[in-house]
Protein backbone atom coordinates (compact mmCIF):
# COMPACT_ATOMS: atom_id res chain seq x y z
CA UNK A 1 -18.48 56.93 -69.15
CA UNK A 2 -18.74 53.10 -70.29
CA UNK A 3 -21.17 51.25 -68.28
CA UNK A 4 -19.60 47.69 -66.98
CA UNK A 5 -21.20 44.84 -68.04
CA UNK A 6 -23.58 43.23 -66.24
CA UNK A 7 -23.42 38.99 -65.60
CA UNK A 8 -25.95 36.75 -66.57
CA UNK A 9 -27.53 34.95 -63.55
CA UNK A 10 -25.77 31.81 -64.84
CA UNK A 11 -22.58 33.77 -65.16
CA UNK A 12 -22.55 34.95 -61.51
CA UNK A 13 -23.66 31.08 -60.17
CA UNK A 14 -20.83 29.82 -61.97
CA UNK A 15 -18.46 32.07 -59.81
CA UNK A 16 -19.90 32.15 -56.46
CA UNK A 17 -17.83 29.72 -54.23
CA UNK A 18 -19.96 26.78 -53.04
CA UNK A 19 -21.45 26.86 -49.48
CA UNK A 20 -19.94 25.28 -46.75
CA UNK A 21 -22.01 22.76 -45.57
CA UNK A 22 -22.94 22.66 -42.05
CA UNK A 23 -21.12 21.08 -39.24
CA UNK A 24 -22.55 18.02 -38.11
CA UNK A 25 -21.92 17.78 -34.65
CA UNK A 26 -23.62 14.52 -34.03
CA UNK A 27 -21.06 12.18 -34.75
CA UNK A 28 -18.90 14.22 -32.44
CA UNK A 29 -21.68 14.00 -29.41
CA UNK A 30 -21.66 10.33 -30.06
CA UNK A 31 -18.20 9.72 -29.89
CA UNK A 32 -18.52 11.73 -26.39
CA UNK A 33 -21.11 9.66 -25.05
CA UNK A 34 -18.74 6.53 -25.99
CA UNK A 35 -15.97 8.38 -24.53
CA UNK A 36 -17.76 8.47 -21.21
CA UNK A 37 -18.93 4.90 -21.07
CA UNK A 38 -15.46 3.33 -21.78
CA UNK A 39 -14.72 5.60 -19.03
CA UNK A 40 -17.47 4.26 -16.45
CA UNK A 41 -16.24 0.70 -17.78
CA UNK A 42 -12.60 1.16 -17.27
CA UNK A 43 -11.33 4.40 -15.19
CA UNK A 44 -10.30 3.19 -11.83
CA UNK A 45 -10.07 6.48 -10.25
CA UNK A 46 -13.47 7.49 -11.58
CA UNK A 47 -15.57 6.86 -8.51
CA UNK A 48 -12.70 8.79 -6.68
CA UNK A 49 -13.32 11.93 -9.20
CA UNK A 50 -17.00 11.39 -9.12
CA UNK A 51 -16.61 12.00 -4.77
CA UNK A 52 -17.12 15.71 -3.67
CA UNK A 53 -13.09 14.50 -2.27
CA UNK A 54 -11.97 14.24 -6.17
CA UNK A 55 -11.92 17.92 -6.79
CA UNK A 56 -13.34 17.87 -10.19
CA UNK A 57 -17.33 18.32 -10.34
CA UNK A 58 -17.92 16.07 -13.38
CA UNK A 59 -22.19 16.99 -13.87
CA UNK A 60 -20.96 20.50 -13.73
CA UNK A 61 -17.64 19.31 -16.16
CA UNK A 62 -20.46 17.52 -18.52
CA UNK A 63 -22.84 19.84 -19.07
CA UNK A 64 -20.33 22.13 -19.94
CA UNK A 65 -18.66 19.54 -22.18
CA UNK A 66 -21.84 19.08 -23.91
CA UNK A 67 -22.52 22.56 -24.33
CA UNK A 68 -19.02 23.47 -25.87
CA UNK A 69 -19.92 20.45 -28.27
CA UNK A 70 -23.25 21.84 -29.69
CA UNK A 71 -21.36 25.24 -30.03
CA UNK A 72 -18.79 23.36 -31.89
CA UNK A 73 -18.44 25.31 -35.84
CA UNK A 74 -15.35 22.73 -37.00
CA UNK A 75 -13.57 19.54 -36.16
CA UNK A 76 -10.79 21.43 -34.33
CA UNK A 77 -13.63 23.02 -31.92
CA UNK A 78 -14.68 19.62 -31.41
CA UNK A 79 -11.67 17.91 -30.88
CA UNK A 80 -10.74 20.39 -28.29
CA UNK A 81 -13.94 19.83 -26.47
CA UNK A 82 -12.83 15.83 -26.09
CA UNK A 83 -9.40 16.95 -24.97
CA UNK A 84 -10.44 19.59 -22.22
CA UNK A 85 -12.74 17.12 -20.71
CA UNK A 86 -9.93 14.91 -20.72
CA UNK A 87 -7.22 17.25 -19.42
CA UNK A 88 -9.81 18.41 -16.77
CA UNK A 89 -9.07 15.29 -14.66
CA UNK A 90 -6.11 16.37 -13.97
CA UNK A 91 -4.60 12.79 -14.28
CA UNK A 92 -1.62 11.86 -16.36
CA UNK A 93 -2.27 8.61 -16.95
CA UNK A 94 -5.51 9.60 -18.14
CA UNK A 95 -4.65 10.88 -21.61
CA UNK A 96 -5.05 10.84 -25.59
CA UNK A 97 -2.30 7.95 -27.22
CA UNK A 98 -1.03 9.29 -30.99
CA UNK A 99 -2.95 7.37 -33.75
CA UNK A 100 -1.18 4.54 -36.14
CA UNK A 101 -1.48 2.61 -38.68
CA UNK A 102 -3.17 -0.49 -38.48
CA UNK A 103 -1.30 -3.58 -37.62
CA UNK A 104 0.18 -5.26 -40.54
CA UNK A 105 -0.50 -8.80 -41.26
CA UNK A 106 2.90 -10.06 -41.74
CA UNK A 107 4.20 -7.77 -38.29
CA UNK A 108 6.66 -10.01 -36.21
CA UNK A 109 8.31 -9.24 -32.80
CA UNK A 110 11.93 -9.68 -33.82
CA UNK A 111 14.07 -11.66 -30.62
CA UNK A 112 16.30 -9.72 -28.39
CA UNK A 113 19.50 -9.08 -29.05
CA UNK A 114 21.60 -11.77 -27.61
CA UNK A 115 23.98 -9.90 -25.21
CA UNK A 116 26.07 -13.00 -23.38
CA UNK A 117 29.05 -12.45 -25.70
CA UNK A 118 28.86 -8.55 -25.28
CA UNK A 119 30.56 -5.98 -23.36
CA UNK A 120 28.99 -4.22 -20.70
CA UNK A 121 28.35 -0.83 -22.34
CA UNK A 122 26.96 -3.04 -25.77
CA UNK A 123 24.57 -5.34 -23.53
CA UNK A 124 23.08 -2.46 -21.66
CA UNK A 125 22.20 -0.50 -24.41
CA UNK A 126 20.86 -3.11 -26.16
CA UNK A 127 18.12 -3.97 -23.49
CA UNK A 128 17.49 -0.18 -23.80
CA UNK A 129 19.24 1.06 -20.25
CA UNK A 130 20.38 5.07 -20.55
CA UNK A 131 19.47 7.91 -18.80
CA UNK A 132 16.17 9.93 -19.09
CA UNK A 133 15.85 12.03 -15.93
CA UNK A 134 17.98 14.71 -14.79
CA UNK A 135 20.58 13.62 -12.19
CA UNK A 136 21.10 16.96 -9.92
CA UNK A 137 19.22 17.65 -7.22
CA UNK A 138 15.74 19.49 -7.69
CA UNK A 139 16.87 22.29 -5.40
CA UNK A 140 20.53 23.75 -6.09
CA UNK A 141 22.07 21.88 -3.09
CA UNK A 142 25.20 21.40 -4.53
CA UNK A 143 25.89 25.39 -4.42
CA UNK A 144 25.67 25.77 -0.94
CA UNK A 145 28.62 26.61 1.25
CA UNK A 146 29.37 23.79 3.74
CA UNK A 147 27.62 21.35 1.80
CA UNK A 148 29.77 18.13 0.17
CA UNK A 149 29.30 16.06 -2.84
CA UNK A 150 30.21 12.56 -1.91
CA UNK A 151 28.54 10.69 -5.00
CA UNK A 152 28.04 12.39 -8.20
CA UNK A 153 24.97 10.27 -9.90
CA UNK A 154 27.08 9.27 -12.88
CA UNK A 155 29.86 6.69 -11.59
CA UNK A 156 28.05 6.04 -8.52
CA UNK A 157 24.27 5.12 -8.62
CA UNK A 158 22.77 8.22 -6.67
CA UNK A 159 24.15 11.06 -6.59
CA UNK A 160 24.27 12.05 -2.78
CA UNK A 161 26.20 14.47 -0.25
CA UNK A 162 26.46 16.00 3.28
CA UNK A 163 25.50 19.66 4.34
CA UNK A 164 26.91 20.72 7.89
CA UNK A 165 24.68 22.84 9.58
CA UNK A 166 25.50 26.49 11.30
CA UNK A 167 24.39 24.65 14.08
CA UNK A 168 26.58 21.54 13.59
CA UNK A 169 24.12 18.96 12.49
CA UNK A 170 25.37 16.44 9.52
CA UNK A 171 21.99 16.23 7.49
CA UNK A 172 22.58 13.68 4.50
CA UNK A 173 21.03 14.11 1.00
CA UNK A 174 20.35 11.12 -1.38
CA UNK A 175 18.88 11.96 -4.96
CA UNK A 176 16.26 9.35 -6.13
CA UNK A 177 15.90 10.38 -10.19
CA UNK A 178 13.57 7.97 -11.32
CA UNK A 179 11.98 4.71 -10.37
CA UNK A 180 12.91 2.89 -13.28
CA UNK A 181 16.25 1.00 -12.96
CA UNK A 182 16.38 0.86 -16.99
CA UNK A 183 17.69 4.51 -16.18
CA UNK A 184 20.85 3.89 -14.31
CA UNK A 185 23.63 3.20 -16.81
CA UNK A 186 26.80 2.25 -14.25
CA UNK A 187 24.10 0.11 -12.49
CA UNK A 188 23.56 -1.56 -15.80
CA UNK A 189 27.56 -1.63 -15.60
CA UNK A 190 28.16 -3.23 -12.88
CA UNK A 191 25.49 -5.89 -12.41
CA UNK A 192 26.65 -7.17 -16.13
CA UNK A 193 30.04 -7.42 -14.59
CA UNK A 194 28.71 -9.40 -11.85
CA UNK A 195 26.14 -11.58 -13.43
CA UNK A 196 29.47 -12.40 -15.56
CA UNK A 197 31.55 -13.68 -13.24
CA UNK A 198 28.83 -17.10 -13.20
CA UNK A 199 29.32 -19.76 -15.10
CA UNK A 200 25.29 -19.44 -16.52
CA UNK A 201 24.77 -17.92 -19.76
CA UNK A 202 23.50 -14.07 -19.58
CA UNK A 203 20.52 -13.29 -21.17
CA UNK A 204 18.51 -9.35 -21.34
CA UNK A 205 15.57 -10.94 -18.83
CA UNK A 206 18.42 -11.86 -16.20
CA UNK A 207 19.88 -8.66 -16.65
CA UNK A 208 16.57 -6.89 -16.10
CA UNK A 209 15.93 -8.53 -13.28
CA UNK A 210 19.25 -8.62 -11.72
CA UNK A 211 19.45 -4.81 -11.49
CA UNK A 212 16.49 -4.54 -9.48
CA UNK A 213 17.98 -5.95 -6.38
CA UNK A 214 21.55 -3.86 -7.47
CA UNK A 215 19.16 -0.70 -7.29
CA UNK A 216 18.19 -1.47 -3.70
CA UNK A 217 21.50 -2.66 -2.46
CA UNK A 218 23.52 0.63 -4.41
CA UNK A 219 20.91 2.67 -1.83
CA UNK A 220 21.74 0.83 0.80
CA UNK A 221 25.29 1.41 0.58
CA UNK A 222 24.50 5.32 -0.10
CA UNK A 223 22.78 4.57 3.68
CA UNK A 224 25.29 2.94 5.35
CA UNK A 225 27.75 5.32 4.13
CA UNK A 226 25.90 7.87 5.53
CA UNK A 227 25.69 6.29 9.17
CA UNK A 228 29.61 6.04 9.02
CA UNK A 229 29.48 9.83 8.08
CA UNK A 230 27.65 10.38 11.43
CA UNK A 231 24.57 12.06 9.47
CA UNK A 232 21.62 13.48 12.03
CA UNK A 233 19.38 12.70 9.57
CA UNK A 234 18.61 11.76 5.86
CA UNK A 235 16.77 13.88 3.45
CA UNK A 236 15.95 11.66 0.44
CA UNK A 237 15.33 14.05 -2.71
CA UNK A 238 12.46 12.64 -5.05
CA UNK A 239 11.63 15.86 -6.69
CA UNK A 240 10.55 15.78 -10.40
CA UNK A 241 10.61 12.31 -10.03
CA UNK A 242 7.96 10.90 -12.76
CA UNK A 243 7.78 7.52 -11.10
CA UNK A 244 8.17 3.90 -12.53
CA UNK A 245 8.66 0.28 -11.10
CA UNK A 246 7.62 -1.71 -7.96
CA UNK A 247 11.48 -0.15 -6.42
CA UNK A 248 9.08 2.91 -5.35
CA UNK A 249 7.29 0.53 -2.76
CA UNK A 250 10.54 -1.96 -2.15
CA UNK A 251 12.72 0.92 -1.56
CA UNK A 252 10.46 2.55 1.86
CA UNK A 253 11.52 -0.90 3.51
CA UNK A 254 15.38 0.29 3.99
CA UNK A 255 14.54 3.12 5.73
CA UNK A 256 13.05 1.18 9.15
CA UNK A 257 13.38 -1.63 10.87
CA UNK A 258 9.69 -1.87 11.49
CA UNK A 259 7.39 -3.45 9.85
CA UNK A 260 6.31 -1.83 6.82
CA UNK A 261 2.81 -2.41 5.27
CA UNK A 262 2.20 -1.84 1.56
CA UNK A 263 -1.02 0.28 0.02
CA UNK A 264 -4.28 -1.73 -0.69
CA UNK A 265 -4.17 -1.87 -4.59
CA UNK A 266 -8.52 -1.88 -6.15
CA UNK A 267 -8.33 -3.16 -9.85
CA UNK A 268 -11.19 -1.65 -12.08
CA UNK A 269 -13.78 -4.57 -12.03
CA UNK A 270 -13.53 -5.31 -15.96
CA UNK A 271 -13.32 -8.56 -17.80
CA UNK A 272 -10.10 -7.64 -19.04
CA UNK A 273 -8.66 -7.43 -15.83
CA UNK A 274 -8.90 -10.86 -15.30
CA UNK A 275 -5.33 -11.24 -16.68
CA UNK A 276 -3.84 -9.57 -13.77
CA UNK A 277 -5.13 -12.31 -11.43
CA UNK A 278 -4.33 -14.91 -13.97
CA UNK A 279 -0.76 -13.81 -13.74
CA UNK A 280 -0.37 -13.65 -9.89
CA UNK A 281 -1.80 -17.18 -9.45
CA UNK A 282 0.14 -18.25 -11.77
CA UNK A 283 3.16 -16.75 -10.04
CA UNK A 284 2.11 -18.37 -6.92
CA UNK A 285 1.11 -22.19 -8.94
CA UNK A 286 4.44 -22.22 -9.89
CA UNK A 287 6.52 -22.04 -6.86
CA UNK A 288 3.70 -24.07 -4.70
CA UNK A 289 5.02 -26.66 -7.45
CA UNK A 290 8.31 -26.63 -6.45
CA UNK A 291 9.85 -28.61 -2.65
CA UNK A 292 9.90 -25.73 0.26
CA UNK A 293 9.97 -28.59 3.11
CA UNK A 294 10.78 -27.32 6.30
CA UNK A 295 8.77 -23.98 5.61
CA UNK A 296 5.23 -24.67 6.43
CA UNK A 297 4.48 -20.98 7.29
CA UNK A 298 5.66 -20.01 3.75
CA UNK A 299 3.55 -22.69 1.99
CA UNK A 300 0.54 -21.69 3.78
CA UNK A 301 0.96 -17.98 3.11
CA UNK A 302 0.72 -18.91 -0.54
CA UNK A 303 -1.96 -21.29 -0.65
CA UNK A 304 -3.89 -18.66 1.10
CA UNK A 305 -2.66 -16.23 -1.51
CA UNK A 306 -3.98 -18.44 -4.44
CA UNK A 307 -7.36 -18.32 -2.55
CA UNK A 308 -7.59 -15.04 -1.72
CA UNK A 309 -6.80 -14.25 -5.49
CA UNK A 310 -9.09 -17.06 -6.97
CA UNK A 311 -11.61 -15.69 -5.16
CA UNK A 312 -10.97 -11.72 -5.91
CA UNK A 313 -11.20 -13.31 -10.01
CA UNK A 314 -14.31 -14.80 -9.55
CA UNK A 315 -15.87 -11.66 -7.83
CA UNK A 316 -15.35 -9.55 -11.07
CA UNK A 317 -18.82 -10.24 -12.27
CA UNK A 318 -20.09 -8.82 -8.52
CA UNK A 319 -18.80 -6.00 -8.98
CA UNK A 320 -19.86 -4.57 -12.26
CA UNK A 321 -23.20 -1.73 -11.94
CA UNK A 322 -24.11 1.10 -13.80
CA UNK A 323 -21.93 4.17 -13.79
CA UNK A 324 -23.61 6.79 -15.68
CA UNK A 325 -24.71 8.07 -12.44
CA UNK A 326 -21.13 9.86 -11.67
CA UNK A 327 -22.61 12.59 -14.70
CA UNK A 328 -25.57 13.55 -12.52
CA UNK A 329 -24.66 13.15 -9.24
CA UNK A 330 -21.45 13.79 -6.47
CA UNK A 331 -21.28 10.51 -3.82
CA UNK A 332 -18.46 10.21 -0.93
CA UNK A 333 -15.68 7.95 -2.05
CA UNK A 334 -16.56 4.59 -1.04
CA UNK A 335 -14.92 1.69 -3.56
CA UNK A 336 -17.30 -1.01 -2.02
CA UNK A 337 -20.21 0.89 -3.20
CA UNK A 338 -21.12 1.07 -6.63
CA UNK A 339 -17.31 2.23 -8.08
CA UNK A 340 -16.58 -0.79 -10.22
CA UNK A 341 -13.59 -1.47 -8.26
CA UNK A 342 -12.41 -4.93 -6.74
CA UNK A 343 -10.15 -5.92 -4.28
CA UNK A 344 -6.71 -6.78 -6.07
CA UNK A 345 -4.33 -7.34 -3.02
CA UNK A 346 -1.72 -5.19 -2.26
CA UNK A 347 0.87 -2.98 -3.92
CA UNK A 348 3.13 -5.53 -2.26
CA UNK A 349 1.09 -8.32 -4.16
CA UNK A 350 -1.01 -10.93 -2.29
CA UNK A 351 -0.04 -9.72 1.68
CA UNK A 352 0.81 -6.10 2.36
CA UNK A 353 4.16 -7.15 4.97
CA UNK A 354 5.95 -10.52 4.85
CA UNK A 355 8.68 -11.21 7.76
CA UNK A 356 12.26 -11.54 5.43
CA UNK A 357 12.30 -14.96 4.73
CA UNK A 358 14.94 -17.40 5.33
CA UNK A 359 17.93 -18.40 3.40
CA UNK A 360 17.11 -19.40 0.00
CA UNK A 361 13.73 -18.91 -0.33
CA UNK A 362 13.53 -15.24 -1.20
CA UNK A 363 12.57 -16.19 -4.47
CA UNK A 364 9.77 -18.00 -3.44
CA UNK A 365 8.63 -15.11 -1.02
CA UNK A 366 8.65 -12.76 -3.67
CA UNK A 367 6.03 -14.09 -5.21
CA UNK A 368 4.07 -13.36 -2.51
CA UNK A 369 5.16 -10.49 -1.04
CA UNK A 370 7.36 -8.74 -4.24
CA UNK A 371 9.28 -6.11 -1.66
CA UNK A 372 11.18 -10.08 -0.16
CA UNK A 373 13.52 -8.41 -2.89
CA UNK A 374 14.58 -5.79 -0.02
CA UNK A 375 14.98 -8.41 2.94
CA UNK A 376 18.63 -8.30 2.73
CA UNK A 377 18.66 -4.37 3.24
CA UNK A 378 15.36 -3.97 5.33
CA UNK A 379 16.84 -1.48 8.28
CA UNK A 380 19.96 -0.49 6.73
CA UNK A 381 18.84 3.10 8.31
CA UNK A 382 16.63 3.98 10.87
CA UNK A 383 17.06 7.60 11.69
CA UNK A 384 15.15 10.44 10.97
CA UNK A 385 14.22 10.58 7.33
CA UNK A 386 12.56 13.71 5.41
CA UNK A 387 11.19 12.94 1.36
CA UNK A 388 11.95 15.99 -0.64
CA UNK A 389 8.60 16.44 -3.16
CA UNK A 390 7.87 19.16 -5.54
CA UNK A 391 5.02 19.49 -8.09
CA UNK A 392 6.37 16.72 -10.56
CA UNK A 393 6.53 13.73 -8.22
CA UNK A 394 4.39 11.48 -10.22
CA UNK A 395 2.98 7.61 -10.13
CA UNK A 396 5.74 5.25 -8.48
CA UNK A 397 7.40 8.13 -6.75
CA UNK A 398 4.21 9.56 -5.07
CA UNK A 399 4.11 5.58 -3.77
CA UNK A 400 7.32 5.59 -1.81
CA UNK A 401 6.16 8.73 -0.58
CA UNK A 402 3.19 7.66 0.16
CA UNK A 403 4.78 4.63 1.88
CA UNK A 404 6.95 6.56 3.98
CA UNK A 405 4.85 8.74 5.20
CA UNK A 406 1.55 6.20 5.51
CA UNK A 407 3.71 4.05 7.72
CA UNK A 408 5.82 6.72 9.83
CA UNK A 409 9.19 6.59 8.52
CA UNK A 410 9.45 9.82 7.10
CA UNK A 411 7.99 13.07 7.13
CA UNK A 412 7.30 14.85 3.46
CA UNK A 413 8.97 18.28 2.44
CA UNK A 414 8.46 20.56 -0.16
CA UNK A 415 5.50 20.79 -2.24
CA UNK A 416 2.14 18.62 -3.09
CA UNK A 417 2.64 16.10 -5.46
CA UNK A 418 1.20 15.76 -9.41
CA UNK A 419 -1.52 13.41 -8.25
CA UNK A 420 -1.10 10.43 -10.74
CA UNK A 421 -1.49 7.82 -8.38
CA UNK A 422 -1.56 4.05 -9.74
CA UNK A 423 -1.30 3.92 -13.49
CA UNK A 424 -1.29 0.37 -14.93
CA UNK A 425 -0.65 -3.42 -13.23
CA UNK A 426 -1.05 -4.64 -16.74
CA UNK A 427 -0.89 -3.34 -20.79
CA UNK A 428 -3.28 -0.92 -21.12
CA UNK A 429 -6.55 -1.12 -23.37
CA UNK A 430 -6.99 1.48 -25.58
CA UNK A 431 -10.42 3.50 -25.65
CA UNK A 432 -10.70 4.27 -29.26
CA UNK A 433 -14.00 6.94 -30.32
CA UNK A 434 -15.49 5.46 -33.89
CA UNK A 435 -16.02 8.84 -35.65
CA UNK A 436 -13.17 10.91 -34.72
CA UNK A 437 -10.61 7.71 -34.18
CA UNK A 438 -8.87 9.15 -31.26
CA UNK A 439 -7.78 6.95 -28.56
CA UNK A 440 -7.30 7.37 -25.11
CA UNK A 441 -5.46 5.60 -22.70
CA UNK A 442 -7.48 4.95 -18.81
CA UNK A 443 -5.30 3.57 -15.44
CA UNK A 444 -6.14 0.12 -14.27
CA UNK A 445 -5.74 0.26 -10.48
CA UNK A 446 -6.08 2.90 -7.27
CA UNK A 447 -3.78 2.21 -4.65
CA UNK A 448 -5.68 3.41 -0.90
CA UNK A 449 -3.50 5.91 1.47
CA UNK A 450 -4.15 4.95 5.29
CA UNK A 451 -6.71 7.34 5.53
CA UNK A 452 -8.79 5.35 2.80
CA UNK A 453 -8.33 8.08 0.11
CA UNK A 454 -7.25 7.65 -3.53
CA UNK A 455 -3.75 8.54 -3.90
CA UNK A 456 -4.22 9.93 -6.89
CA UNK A 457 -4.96 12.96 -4.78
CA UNK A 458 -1.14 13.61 -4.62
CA UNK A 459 0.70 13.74 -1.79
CA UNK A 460 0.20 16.59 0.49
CA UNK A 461 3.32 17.74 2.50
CA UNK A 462 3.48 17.65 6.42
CA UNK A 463 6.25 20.37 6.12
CA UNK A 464 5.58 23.15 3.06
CA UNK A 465 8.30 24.43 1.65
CA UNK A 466 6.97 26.60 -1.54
CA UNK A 467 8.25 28.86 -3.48
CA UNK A 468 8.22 32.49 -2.57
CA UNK A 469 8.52 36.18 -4.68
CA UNK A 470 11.90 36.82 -5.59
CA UNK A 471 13.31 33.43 -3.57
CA UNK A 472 16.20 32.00 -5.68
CA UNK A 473 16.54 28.19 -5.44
CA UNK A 474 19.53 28.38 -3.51
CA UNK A 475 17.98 30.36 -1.00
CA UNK A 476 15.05 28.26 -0.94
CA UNK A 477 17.36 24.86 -0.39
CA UNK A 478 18.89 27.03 2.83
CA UNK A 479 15.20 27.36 4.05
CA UNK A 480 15.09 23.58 3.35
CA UNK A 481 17.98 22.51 5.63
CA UNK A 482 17.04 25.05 8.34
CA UNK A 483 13.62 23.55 8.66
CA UNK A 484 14.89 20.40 8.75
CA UNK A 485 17.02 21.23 11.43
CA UNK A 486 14.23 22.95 13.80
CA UNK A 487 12.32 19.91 13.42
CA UNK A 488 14.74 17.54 14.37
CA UNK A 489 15.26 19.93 17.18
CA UNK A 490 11.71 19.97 18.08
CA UNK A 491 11.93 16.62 18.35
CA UNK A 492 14.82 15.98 20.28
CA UNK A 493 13.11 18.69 22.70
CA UNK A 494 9.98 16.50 22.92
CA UNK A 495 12.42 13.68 24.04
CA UNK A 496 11.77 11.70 20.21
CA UNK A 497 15.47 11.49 19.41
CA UNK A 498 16.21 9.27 16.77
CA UNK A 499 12.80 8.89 14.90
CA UNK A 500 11.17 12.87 14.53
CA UNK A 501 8.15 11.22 13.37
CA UNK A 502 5.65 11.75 16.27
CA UNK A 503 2.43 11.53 15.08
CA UNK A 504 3.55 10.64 11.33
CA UNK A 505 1.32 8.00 10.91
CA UNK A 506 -1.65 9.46 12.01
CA UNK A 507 -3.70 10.98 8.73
């Protein structure tokens, strides 16, 4: 039998693949370690994670971090080490942006489209207005027997309806998508058509702006329909909605005639931040400038709003202290200790409640107080009101339900919220790691719930209404309506007709 060759030494060097070299995991623990101190620099709800109240343990989420770094055999290891410490915050406006190129030298912001000689359907597209959300309700209401459809989301504004009880209650249902008026297309429709009908020339900012207040006066009219249907109550459905604009604060003041009192807003205590108090005082400069004789109470509100903000600016510097201790240690939530928070005013702006003011100067109100955009609908109902939540009520939406519930207007139904809580008052700042080049994008601001908690904690509901094994959805929206109706009952039994809030606004 013929013996096989043997290789020369050389021979068998020259084949044998090349070893990998070790991974180096120490650029990788140094982008962590940068990852964390943009986040002690910038993170506004950090201090509220960092509280035994947060529910995340971040020396215990750290270590373990650090440990699954050293383990780390490849990039991908490592990269997923970055993004579960990320994800383990459990906030979605605390998250990793896509990388891109880098800007080009000769990039330009091209001018919006011009849209006065356009037709309705052509201007609103081309400020970017079309639907994202899903328009039915997050519960198969519309399925149930003895319940009617009296707007169907697409011609009207909400989509909205009336179930008649077994036990002959009227309970009204008003579905609240999204918080982002850009979304509404026949909105977009009609306040082109009325913005038209003035002799000034259109432009996209007018048209932005204009469908705001449409927004709030399309849900006003869903309300006072309802009060000529002879509803018992109003259940207004927010489910899956993933937030959006300042309508989620506006919108709680149609709902009472009471007073309503916006959310203290804390703005992370950076340098950067600055610009958010440069904008509001110059908001407030601008229509101090202009004649508002005969309104002394107005003119005073703002020069005390130009102080109080001047003076929240200059504190910035105050406010700034080491951070790194959130890695090592668990402290109760307390933004005037060391949190690197600062008072910014109010989700409202500079004062949480304004009285509506008079004829003419809403404008000049609203930059004050930015719900004056409501005054002409504040009250339109003030019956019993329920705010339908599920587990994807996010940002903006968690704020109107927040709102209602914070100020006793409404009682919440359903399930906990997502727990994003206040994303951004201005455009975020990227936190971008030097090695790997990943960026991340960090909220801004933390708006307070009446019981001085972060509402990034989500909204917890006052009535549950979960899921249950084997439950279909229509079966659970039946559940819905009957617990509605025993606590309006309840109410009416404890002699609290027409508000079944008692005890509401007590955390």
């Amino acid at each position: 039998m013929a013996s096989t060759p043997m290789l020369s030494k050389a021979a068998q060097s020259a084949v044998r693949p090349d070893p990998v070299p070790a991974f180096d995991v120490k650029p990788w623990l140094a982008d962590y370690a940068s990852l964390k101190k943009h986040l002690e620099q910038q993170y506004s709800h950090l201090a509220w994670f960092a509280s035994p109240q947060g529910g995340v343990n971040l020396p215990q989420l750290d270590r373990r971090t650090q440990r699954i770094l050293q383990q780390a055999e490849n990039e991908d290891d490592a990269k997923a080490a970055l993004f579960a410490f990320v994800n383990a915050f459990h906030d979605g406006h605390l998250r990793q942006k896509p990388s891109i190129a880098p800007a080009r030298a000769d990039a330009s912001n091209p001018p919006k489209a011009a849209i006065d000689k356009m037709d309705a359907a052509s201007a609103c597209a081309a400020i970017g207005v079309g639907p994202t959300s899903a328009i039915p309700f997050s519960l198969p209401i519309e399925g149930l027997a003895n319940f009617t459809l009296t707007a169907d989301g697409m011609a009207q504004v909400f989509r909205a309806g009336v179930l008649h009880t077994e036990a002959g209650m009227r309970i009204g249902v008003i579905r609240i998508p999204t918080f982002v008026t850009a979304e509404y297309t026949a909105l977009c429709h009609s306040t082109w058509a009325t913005l038209k009908t003035a002799a000034t020339p259109l432009d996209a900012r007018m048209l932005e702006e204009a469908m705001e207040g449409a927004w709030l006066g399309a849900l006003a009219g869903q309300l006072k329909q309802m009060q000529a249907q002879g509803v018992s109550a109003v259940v207004v459905d927010v489910g899956s909605n993933g937030g959006g604009g300042d309508t989620g604060d506006s919108a709680a003041r149609l709902f009472t005639s009471r007073p309503v009192k916006s959310a203290r807003l804390l703005m992370a205590a950076t340098p950067a931040n600055a610009a958010y108090f440069d904008e509001q005082l110059d908001g407030l400069r601008n229509v101090l400038a202009r004649p508002l004789d005969g309104h002394a109470e107005l003119q005073a509100a703002l020069r005390q709003g130009v102080s109080d903000f001047e003076n929240r600016k200059a504190g910035i510097a105050g406010r700034v202290c080491d951070m790194s201790w959130v890695w090592r240690e668990r402290r109760p939530f307390s933004p005037a200790a060391c949190s690197r928070l600062i008072d910014g005013g109010f989700a409202s702006g500079a004062v949480d409640f304004l009285p509506a003011a008079a004829p003419g100067h809403a404008g000049a109100a609203a930059a004050l107080y930015w719900p004056a955009v409501a005054d002409a609908y504040r009250g339109t109902w003030s019956g019993p009101v329920y705010v339908l939540t599920n587990g994807k009520v996010a940002s903006a939406a968690e704020m109107f339900a927040a709102t209602m519930r914070d100020n006793g207007i409404a009682r919440i139904i359903g399930a906990p919220t997502m727990g994003l809580g206040c994303g951004n008052m201005q455009k975020p700042r990227l936190m971008l790691l030097a090695h790997s080049q990943l960026r991340f994008q960090a909220p801004d601001c933390v708006r307070l719930r009446a019981d001085g908690s972060d509402e990034v904690a989500g909204i917890a509901p006052d009535l549950p209404l979960l899921p249950t094994e084997g439950e279909s959805g229509r079966a659970r929206a039946v559940r819905l309506f009957h617990m509605v109706e025993a606590d309006l009952k309840a109410d009416l039994k404890a002699g609290n007709a027409g508000t079944a809030l008692t005890g509401a606004a007590t955390q």
